[in-house]
PDB file of N, CA and C in Angstrom:
ATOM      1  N   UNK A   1    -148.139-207.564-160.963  1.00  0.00           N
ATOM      2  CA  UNK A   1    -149.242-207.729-160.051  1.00  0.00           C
ATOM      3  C   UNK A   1    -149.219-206.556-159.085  1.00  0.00           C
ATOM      4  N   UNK A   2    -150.242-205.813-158.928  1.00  0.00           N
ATOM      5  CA  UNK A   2    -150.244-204.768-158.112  1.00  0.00           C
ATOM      6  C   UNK A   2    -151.906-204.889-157.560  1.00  0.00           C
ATOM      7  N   UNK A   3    -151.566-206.169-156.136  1.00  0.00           N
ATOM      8  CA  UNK A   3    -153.186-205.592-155.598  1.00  0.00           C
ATOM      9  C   UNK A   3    -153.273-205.349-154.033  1.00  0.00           C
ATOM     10  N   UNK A   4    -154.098-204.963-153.333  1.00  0.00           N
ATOM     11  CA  UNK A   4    -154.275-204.756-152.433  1.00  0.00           C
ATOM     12  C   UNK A   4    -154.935-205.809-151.725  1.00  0.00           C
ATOM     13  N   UNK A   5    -154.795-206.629-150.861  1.00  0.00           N
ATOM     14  CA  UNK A   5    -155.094-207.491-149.798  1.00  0.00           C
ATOM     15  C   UNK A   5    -155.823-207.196-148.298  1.00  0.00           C
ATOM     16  N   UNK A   6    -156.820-207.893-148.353  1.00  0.00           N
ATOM     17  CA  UNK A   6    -157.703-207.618-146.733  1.00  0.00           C
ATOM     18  C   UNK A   6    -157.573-208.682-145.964  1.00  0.00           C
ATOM     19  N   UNK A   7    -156.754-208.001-144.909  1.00  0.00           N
ATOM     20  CA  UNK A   7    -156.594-209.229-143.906  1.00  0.00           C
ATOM     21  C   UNK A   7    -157.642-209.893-143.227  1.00  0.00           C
ATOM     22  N   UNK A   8    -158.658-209.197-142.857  1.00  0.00           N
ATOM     23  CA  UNK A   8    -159.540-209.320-141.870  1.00  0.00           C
ATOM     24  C   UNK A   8    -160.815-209.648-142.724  1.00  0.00           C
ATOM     25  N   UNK A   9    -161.219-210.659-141.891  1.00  0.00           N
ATOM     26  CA  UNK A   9    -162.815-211.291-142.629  1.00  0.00           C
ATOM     27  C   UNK A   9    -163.237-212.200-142.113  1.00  0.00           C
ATOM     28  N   UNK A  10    -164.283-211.791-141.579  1.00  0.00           N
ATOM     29  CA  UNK A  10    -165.181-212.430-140.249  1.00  0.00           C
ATOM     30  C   UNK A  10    -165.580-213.828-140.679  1.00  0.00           C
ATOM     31  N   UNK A  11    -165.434-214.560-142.093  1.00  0.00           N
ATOM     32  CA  UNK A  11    -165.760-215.852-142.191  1.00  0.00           C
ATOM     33  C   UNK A  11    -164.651-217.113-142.404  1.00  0.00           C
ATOM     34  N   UNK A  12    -163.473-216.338-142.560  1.00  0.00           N
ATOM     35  CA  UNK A  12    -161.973-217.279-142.700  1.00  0.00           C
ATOM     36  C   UNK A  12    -161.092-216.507-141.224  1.00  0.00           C
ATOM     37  N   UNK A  13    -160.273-217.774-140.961  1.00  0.00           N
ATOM     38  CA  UNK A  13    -159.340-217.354-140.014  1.00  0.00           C
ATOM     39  C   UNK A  13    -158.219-216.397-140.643  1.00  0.00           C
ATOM     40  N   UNK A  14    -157.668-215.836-139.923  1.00  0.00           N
ATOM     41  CA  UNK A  14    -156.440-215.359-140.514  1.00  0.00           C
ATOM     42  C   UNK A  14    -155.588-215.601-140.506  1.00  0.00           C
ATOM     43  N   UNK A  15    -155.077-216.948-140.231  1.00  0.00           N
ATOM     44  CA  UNK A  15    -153.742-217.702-140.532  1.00  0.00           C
ATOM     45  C   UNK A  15    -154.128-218.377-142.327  1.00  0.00           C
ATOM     46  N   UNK A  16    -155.242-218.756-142.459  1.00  0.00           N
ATOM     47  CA  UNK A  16    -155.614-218.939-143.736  1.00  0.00           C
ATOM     48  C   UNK A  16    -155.628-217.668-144.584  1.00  0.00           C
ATOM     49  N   UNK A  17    -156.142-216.880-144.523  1.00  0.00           N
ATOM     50  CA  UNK A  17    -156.147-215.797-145.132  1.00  0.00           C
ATOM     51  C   UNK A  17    -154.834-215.355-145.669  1.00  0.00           C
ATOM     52  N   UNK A  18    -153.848-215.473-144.597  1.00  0.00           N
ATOM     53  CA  UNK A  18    -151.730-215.205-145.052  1.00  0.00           C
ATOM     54  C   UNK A  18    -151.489-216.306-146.189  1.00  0.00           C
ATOM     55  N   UNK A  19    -151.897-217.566-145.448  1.00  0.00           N
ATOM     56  CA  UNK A  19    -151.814-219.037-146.637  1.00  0.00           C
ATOM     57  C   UNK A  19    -152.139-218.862-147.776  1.00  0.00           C
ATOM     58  N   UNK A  20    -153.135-218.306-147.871  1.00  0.00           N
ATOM     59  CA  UNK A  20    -154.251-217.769-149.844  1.00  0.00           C
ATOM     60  C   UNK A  20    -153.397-216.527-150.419  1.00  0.00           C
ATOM     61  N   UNK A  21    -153.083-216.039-149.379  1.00  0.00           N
ATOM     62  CA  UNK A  21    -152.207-214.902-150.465  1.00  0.00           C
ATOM     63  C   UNK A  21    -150.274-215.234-150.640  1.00  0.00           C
ATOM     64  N   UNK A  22    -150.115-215.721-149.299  1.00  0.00           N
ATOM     65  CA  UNK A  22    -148.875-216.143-149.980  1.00  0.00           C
ATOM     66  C   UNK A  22    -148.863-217.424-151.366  1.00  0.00           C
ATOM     67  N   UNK A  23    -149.708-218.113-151.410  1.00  0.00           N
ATOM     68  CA  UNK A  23    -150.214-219.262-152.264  1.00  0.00           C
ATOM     69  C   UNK A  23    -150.137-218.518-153.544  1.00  0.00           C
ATOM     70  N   UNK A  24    -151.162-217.074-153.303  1.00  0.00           N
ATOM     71  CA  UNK A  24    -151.636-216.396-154.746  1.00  0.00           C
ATOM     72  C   UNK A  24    -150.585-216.007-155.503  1.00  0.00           C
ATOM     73  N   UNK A  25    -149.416-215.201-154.386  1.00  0.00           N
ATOM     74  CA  UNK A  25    -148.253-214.454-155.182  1.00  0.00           C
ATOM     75  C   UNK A  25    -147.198-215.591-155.854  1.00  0.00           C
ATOM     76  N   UNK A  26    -147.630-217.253-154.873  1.00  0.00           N
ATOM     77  CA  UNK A  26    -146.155-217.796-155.579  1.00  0.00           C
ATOM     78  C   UNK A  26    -146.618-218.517-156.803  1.00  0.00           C
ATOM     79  N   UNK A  27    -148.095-218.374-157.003  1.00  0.00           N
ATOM     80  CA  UNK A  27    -148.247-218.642-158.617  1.00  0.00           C
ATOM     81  C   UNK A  27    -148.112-217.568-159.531  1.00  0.00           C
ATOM     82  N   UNK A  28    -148.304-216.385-159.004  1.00  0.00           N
ATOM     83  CA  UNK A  28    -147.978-214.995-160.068  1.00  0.00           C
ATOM     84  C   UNK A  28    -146.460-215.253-160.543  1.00  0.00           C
ATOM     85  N   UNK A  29    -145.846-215.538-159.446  1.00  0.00           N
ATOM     86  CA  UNK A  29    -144.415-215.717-160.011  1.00  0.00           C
ATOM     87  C   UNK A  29    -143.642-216.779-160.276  1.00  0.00           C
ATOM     88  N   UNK A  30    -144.039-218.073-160.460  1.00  0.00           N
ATOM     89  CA  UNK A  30    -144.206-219.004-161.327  1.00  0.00           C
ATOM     90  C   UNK A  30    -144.704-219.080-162.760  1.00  0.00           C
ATOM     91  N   UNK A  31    -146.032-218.136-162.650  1.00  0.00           N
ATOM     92  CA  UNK A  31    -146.693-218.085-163.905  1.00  0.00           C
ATOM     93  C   UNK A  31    -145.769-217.211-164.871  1.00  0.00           C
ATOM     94  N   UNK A  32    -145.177-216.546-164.261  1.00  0.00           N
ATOM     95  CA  UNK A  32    -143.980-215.261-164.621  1.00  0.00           C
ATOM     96  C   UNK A  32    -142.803-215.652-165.432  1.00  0.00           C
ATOM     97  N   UNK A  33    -142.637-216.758-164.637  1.00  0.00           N
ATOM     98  CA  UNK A  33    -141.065-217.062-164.797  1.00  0.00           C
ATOM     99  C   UNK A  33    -140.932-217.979-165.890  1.00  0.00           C
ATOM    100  N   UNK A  34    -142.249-218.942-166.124  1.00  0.00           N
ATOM    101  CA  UNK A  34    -142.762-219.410-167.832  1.00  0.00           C
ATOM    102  C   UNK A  34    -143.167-219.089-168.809  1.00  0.00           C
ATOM    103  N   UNK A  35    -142.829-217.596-168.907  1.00  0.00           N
ATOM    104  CA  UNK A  35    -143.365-216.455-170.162  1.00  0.00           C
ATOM    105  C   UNK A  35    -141.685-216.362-170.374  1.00  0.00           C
ATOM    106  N   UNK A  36    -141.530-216.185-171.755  1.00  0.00           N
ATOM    107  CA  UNK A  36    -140.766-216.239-172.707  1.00  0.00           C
ATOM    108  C   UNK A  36    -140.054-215.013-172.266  1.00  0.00           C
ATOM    109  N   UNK A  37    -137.829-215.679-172.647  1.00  0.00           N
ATOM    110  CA  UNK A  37    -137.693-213.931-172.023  1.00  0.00           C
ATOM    111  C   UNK A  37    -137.608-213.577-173.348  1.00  0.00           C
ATOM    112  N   UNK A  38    -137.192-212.248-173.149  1.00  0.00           N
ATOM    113  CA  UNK A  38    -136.868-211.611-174.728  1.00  0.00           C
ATOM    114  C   UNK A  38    -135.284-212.138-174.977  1.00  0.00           C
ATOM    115  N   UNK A  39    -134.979-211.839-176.539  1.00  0.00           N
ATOM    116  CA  UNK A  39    -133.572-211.974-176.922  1.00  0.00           C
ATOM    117  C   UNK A  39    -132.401-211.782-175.956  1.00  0.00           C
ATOM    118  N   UNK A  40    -132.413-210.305-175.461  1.00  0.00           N
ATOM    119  CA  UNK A  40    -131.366-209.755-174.868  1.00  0.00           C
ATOM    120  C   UNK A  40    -130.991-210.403-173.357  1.00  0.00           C
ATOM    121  N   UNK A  41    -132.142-210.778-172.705  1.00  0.00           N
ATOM    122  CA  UNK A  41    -132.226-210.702-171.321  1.00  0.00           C
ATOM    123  C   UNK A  41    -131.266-212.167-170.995  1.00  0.00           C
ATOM    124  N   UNK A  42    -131.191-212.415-169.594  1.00  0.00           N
ATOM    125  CA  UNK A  42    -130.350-213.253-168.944  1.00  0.00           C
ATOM    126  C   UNK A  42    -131.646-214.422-168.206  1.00  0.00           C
ATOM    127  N   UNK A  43    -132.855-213.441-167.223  1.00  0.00           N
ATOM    128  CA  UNK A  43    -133.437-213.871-166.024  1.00  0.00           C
ATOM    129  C   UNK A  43    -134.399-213.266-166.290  1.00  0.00           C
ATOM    130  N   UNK A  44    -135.551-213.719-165.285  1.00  0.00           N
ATOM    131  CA  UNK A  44    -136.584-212.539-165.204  1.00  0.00           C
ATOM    132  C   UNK A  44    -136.206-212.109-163.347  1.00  0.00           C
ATOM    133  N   UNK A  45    -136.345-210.460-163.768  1.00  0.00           N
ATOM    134  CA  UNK A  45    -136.173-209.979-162.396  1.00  0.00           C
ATOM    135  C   UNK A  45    -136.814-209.688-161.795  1.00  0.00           C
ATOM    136  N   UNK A  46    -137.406-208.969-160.715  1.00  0.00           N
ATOM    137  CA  UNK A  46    -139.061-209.194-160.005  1.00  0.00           C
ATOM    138  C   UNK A  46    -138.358-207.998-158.929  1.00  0.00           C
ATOM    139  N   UNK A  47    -139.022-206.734-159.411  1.00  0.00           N
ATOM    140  CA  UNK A  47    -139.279-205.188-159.133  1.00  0.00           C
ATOM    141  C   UNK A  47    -140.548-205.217-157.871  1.00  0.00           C
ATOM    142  N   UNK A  48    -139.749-205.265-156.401  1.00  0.00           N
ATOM    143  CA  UNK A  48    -141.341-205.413-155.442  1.00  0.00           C
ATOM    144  C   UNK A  48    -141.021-204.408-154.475  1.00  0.00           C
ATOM    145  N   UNK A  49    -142.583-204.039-154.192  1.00  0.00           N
ATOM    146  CA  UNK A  49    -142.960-202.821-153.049  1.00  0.00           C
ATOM    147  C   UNK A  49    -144.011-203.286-152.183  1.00  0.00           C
ATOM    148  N   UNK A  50    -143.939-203.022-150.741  1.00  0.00           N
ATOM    149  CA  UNK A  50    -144.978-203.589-150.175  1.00  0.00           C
ATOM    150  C   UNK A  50    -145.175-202.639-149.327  1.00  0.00           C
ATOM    151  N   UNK A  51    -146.685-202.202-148.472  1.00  0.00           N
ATOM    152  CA  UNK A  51    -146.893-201.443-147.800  1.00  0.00           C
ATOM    153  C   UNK A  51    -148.257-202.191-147.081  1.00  0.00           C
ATOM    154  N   UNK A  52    -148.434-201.392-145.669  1.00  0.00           N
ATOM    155  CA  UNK A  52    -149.310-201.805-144.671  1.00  0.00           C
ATOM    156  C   UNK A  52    -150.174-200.526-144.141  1.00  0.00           C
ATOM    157  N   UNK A  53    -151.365-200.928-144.439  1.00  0.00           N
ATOM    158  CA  UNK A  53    -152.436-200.085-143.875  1.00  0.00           C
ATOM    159  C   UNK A  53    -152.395-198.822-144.836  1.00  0.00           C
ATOM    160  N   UNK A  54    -152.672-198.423-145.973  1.00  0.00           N
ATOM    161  CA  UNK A  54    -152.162-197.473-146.866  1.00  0.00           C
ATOM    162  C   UNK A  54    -151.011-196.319-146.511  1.00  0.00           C
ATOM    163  N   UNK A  55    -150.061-196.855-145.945  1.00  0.00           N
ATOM    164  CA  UNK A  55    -148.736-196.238-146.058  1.00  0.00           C
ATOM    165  C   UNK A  55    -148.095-196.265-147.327  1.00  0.00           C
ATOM    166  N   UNK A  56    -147.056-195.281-147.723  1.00  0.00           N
ATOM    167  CA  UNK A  56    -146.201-195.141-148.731  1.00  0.00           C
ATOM    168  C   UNK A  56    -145.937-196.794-149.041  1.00  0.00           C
ATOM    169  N   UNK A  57    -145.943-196.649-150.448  1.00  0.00           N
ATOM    170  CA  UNK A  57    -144.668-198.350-150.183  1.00  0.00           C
ATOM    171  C   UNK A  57    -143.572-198.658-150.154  1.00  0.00           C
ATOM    172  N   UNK A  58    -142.792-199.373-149.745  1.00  0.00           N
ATOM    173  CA  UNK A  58    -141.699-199.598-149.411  1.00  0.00           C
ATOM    174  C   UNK A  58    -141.021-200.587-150.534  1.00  0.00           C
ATOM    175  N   UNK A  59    -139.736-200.413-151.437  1.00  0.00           N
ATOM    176  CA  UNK A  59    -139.413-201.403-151.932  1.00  0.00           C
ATOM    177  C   UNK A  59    -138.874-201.942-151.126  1.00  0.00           C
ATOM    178  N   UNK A  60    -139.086-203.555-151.722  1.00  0.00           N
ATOM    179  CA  UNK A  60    -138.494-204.644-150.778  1.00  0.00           C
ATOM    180  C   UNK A  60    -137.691-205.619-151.771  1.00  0.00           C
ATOM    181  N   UNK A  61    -136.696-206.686-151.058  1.00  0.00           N
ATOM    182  CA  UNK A  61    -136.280-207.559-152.710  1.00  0.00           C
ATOM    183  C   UNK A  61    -136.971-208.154-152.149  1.00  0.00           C
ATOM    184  N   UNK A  62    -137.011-209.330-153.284  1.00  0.00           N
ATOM    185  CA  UNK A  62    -137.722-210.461-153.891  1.00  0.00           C
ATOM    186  C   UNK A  62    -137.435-211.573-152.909  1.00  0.00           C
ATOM    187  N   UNK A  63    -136.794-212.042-152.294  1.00  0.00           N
ATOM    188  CA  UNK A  63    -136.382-212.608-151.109  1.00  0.00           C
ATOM    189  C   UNK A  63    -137.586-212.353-149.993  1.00  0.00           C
ATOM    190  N   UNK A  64    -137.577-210.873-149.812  1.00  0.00           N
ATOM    191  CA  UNK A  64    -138.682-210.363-148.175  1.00  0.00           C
ATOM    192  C   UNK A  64    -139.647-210.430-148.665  1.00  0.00           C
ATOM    193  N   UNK A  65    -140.592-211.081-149.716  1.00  0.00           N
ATOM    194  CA  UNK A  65    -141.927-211.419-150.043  1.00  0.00           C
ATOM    195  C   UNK A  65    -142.590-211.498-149.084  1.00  0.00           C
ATOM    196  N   UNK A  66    -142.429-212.712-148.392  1.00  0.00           N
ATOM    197  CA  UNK A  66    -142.919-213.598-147.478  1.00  0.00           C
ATOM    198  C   UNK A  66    -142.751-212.774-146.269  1.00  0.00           C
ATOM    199  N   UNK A  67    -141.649-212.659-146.186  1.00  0.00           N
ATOM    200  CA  UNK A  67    -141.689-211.183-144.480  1.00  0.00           C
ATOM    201  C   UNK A  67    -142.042-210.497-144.363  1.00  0.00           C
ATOM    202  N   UNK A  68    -142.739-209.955-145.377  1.00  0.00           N
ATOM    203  CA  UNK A  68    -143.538-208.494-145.586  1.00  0.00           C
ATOM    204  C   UNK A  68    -144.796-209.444-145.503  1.00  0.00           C
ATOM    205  N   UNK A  69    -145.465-210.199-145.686  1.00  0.00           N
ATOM    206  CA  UNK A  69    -146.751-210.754-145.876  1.00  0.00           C
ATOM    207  C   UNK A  69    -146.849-211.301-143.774  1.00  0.00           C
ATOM    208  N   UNK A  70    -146.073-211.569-143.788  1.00  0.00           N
ATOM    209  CA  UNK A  70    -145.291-211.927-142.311  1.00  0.00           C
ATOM    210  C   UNK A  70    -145.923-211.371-141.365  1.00  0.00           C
ATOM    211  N   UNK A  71    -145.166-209.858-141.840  1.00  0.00           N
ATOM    212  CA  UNK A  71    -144.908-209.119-141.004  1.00  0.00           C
ATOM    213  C   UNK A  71    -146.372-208.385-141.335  1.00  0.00           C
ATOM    214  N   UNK A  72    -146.881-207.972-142.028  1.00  0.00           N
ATOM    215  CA  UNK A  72    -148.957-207.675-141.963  1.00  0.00           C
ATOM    216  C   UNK A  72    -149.237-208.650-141.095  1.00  0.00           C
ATOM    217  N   UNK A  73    -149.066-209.635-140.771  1.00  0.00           N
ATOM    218  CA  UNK A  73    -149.931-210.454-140.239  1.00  0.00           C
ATOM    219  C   UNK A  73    -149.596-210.843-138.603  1.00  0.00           C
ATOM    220  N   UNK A  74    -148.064-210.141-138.190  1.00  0.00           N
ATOM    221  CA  UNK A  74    -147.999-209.887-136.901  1.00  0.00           C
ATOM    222  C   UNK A  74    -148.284-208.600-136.611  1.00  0.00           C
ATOM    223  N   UNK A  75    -148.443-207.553-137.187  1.00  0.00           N
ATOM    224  CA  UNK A  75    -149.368-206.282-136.486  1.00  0.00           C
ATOM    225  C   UNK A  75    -150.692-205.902-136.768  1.00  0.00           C
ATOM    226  N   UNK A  76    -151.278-207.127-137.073  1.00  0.00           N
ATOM    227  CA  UNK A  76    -152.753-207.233-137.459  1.00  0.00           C
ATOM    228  C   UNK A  76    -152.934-206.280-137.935  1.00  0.00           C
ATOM    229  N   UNK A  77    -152.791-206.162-139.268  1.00  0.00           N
ATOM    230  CA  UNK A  77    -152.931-205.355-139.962  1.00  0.00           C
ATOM    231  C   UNK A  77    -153.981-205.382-140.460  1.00  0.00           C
ATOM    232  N   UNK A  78    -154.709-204.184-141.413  1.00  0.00           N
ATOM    233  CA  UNK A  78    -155.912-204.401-142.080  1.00  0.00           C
ATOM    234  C   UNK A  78    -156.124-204.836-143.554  1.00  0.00           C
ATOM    235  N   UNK A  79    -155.060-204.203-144.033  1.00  0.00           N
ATOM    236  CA  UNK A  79    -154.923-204.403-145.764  1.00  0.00           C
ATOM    237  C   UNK A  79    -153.367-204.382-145.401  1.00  0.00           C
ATOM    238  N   UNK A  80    -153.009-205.221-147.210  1.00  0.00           N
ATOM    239  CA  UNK A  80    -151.647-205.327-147.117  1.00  0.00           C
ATOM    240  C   UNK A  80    -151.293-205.014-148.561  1.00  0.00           C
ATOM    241  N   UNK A  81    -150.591-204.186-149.207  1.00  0.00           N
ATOM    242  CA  UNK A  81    -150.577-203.973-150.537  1.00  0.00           C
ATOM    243  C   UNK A  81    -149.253-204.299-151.488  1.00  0.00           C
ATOM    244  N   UNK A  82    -149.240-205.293-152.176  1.00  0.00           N
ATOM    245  CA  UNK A  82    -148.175-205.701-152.744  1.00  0.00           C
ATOM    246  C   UNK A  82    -147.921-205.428-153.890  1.00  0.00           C
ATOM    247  N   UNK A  83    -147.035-205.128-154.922  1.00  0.00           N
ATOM    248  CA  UNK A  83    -146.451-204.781-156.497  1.00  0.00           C
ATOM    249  C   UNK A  83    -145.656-205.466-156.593  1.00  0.00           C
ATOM    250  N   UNK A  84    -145.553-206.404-157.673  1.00  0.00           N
ATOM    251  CA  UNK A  84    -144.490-207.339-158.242  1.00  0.00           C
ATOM    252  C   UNK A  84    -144.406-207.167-159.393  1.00  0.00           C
ATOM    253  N   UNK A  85    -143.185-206.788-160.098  1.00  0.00           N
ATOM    254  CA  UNK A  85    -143.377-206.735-161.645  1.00  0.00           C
ATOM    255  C   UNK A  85    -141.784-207.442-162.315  1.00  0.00           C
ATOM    256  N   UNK A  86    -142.230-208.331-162.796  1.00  0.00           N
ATOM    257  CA  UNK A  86    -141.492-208.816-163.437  1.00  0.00           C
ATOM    258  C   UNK A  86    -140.420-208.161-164.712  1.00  0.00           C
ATOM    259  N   UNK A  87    -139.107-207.852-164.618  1.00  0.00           N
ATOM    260  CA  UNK A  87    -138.395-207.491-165.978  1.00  0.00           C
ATOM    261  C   UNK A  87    -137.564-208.236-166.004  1.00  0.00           C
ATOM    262  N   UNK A  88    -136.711-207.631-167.287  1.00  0.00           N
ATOM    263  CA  UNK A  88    -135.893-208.261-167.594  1.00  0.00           C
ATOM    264  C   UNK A  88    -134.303-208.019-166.848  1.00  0.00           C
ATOM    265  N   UNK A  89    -133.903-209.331-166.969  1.00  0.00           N
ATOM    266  CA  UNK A  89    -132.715-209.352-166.219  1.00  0.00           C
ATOM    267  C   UNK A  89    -131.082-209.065-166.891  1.00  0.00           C
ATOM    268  N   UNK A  90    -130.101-208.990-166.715  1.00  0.00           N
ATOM    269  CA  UNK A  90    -129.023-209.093-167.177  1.00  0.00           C
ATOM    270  C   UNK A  90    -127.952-209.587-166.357  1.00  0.00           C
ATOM    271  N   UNK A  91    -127.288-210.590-166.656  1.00  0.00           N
ATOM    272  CA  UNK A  91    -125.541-210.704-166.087  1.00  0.00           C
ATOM    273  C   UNK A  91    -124.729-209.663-166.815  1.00  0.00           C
ATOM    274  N   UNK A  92    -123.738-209.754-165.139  1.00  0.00           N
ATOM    275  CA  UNK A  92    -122.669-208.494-165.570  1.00  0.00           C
ATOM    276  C   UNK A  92    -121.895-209.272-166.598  1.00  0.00           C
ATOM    277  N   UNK A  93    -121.556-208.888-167.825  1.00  0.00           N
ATOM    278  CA  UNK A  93    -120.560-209.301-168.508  1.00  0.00           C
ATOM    279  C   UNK A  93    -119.068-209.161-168.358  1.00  0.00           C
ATOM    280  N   UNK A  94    -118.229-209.293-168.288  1.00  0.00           N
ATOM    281  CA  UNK A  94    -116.551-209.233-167.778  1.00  0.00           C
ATOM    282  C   UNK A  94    -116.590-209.426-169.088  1.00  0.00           C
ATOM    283  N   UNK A  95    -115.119-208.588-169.695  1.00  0.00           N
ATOM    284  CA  UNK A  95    -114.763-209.005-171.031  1.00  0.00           C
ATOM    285  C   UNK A  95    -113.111-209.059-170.810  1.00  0.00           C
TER     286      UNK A  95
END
């Protein structure tokens, strides 16, 4: 998932507006995590970058989802741009 988000919109509040997109991303990655892994893999792993107001993006883990969506929404931000991509995972093996 790689889209860009508008905070601001003169007909929804913007505490709703954080609600619809945090809502949106935790079905992307639900919907994610019920696709088949391949043979090799362990997990699915989730590759994320987030950026505010078209700044560079920043990778973030998978954990600071929500703080990055957070955190757009305590510096009233205008757009908020998120990348999530799901791969494949591995455990370290010990032999």
């Amino acid at each position: 998932m790689k889209k860009t988000f508008k905070l601001e919109d003169g007909k929804r509040h913007p505490d709703r507006i954080i609600e619809a997109i945090k809502h949106e991303v935790r079905k992307y990655i639900k919907r994610e995590k019920k696709k088949a892994l391949p043979q090799e893999a362990d997990f699915w792993k989730f590759e994320c970058k987030s950026s505010i107001n078209n700044e560079e993006p920043k990778t973030i883990a998978y954990s600071e989802i929500t703080k990055a969506i957070d955190e757009a929404s305590i510096q009233k931000a205008e757009t908020l741009y998120l990348e999530i991509i799901a791969t494949e995972g591995f455990k370290n093996k010990e032999e």
